[in-house]
N, C-alpha and C. Protein backbone atom coordinates (compact mmCIF):
# COMPACT_ATOMS: atom_id res chain seq x y z
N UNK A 1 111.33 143.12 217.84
CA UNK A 1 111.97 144.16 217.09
C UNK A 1 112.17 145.36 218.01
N UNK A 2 113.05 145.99 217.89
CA UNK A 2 113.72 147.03 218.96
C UNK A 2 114.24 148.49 217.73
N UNK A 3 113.19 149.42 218.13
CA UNK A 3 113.63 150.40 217.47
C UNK A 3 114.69 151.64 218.13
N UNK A 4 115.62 152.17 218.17
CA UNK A 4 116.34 152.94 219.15
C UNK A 4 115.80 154.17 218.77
N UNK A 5 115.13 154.73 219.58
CA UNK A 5 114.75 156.20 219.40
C UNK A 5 115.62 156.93 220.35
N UNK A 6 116.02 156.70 220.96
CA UNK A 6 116.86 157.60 222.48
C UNK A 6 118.22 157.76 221.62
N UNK A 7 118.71 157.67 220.76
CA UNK A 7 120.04 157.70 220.86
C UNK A 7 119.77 159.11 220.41
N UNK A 8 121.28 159.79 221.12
CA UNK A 8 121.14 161.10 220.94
C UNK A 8 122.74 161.36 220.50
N UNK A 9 124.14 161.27 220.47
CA UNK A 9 125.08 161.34 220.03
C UNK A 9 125.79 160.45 219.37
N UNK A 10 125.24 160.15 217.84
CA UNK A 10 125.68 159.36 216.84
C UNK A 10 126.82 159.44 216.25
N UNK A 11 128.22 158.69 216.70
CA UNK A 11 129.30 159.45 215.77
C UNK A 11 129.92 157.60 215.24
N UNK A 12 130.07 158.14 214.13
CA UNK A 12 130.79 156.70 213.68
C UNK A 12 131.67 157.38 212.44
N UNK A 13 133.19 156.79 213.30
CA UNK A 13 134.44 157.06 212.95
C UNK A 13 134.60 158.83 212.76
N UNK A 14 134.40 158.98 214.13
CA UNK A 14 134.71 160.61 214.26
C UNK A 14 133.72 161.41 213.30
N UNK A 15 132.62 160.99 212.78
CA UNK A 15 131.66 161.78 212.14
C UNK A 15 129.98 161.72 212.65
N UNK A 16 129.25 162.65 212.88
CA UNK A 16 128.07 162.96 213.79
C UNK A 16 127.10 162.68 212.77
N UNK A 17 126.09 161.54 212.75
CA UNK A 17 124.91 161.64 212.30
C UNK A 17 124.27 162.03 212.83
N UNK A 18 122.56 162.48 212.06
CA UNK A 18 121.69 163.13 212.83
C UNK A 18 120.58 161.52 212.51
N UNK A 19 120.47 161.10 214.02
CA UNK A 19 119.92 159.59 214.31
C UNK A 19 118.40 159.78 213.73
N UNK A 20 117.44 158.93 212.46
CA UNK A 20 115.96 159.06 212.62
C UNK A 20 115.85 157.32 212.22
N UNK A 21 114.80 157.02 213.64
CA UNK A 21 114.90 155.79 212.97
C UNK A 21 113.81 155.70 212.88
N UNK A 22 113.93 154.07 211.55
CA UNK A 22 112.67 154.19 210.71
C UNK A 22 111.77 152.52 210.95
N UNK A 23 110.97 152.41 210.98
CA UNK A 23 110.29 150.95 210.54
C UNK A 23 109.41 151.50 208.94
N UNK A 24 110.51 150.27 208.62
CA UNK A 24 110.16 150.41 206.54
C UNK A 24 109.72 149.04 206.44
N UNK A 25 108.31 149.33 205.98
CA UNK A 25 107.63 147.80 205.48
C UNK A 25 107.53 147.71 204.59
N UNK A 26 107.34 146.49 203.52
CA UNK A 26 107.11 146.51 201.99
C UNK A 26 106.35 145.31 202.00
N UNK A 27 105.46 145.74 200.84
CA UNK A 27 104.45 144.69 200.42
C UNK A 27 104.73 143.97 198.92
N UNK A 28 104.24 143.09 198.55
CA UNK A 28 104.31 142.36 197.00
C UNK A 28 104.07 143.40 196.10
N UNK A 29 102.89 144.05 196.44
CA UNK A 29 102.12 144.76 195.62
C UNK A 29 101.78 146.17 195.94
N UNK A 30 101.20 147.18 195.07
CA UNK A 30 100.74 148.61 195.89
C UNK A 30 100.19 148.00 197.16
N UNK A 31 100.00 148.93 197.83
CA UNK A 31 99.67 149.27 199.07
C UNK A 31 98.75 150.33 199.45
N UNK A 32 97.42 150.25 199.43
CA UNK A 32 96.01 150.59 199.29
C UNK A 32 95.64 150.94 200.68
N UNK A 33 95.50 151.91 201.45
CA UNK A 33 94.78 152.25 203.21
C UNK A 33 93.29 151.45 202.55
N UNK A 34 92.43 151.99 202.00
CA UNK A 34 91.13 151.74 201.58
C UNK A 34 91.16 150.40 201.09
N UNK A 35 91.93 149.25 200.88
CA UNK A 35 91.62 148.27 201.16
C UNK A 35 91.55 147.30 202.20
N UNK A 36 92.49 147.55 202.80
CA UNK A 36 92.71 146.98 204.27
C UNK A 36 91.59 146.52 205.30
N UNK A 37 91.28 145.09 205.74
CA UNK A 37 90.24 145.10 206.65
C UNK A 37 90.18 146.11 207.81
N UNK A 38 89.23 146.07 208.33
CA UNK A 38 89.21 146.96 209.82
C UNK A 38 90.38 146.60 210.59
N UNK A 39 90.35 145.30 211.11
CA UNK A 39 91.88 145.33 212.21
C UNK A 39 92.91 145.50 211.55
N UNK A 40 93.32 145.32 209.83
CA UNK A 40 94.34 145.80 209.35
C UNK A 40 94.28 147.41 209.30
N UNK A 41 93.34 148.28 209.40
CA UNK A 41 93.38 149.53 209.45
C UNK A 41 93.65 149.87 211.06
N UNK A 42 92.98 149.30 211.74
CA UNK A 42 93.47 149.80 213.02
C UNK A 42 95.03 149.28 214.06
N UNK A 43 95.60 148.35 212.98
CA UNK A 43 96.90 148.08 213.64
C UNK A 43 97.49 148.94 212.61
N UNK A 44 97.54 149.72 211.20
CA UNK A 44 98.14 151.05 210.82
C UNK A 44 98.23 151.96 211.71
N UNK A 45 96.84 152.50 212.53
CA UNK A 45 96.33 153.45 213.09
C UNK A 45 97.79 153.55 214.13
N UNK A 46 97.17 152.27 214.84
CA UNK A 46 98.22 152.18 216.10
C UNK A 46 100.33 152.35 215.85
N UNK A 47 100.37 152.02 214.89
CA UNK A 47 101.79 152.24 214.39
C UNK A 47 102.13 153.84 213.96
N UNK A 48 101.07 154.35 213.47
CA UNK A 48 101.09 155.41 213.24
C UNK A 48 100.88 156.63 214.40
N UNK A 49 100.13 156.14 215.48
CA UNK A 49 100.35 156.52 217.23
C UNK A 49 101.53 156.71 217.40
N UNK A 50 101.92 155.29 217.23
CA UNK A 50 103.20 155.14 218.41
C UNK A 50 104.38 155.33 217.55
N UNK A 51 104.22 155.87 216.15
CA UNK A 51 105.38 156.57 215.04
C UNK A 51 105.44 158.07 215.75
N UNK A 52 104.64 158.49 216.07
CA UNK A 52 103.98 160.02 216.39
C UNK A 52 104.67 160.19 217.77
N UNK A 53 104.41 159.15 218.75
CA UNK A 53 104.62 159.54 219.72
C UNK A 53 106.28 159.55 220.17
N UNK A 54 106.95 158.00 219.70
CA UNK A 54 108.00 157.65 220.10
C UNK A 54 109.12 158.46 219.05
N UNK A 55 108.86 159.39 217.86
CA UNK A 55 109.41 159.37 217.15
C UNK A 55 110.53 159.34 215.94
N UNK A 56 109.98 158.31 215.44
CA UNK A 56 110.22 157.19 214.28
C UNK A 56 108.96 157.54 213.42
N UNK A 57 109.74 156.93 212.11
CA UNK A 57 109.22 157.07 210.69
C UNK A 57 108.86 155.62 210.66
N UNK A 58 107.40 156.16 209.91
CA UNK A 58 106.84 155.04 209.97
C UNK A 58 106.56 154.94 208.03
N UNK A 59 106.90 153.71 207.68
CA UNK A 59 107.28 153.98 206.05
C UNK A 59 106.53 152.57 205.15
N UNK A 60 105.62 152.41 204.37
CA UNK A 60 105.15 151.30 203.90
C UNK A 60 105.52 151.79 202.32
N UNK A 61 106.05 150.87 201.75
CA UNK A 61 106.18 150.99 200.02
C UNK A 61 106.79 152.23 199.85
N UNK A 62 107.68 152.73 200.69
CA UNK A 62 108.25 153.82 200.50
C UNK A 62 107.31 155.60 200.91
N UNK A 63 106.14 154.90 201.28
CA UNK A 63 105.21 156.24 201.68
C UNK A 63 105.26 156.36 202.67
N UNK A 64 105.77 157.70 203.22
CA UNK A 64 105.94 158.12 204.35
C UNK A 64 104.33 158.94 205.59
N UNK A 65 104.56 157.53 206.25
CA UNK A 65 102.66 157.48 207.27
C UNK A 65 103.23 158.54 208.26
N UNK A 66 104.37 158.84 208.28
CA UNK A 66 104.64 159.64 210.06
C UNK A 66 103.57 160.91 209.98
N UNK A 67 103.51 161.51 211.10
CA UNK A 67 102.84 162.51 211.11
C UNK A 67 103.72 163.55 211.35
N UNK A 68 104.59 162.78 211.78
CA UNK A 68 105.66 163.93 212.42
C UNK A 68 107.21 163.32 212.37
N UNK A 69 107.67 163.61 211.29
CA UNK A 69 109.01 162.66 211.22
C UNK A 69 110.13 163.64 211.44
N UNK A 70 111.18 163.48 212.10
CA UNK A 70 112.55 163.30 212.66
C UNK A 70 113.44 163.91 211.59
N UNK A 71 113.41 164.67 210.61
CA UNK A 71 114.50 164.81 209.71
C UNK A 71 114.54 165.90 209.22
């Protein structure tokens, strides 16, 4: 999976978006932090790093994990 964070002059058909890109996950069911095993909490952790760092929105069930989102 390839997220484009670099793009910096978005125009489609002569009109300028302002680029935020997102990784949107969805589950069957709610979506609980406090249930999650340990390595399922610490591969959140890490998405939520590298949401922070590279940034991108990082989005599960529609809840927004970024720390620092783009918009």
């Amino acid at each position: 999976m390839m997220l484009y964070t670099n793009l910096k002059d978005v125009i489609i058909n002569g009109k300028r978006y302002n680029h935020t890109p997102i990784l949107k996950l969805t589950t069957e069911e709610s979506f609980n932090t406090e249930s999650l095993s340990k390595k399922q909490s610490e591969t959140l952790k890490t998405l939520m790093e590298e949401a922070n760092a590279n940034g991108f929105r990082l989005l599960i069930n529609n809840y927004d994990f970024s720390t620092n989102p783009n918009s």
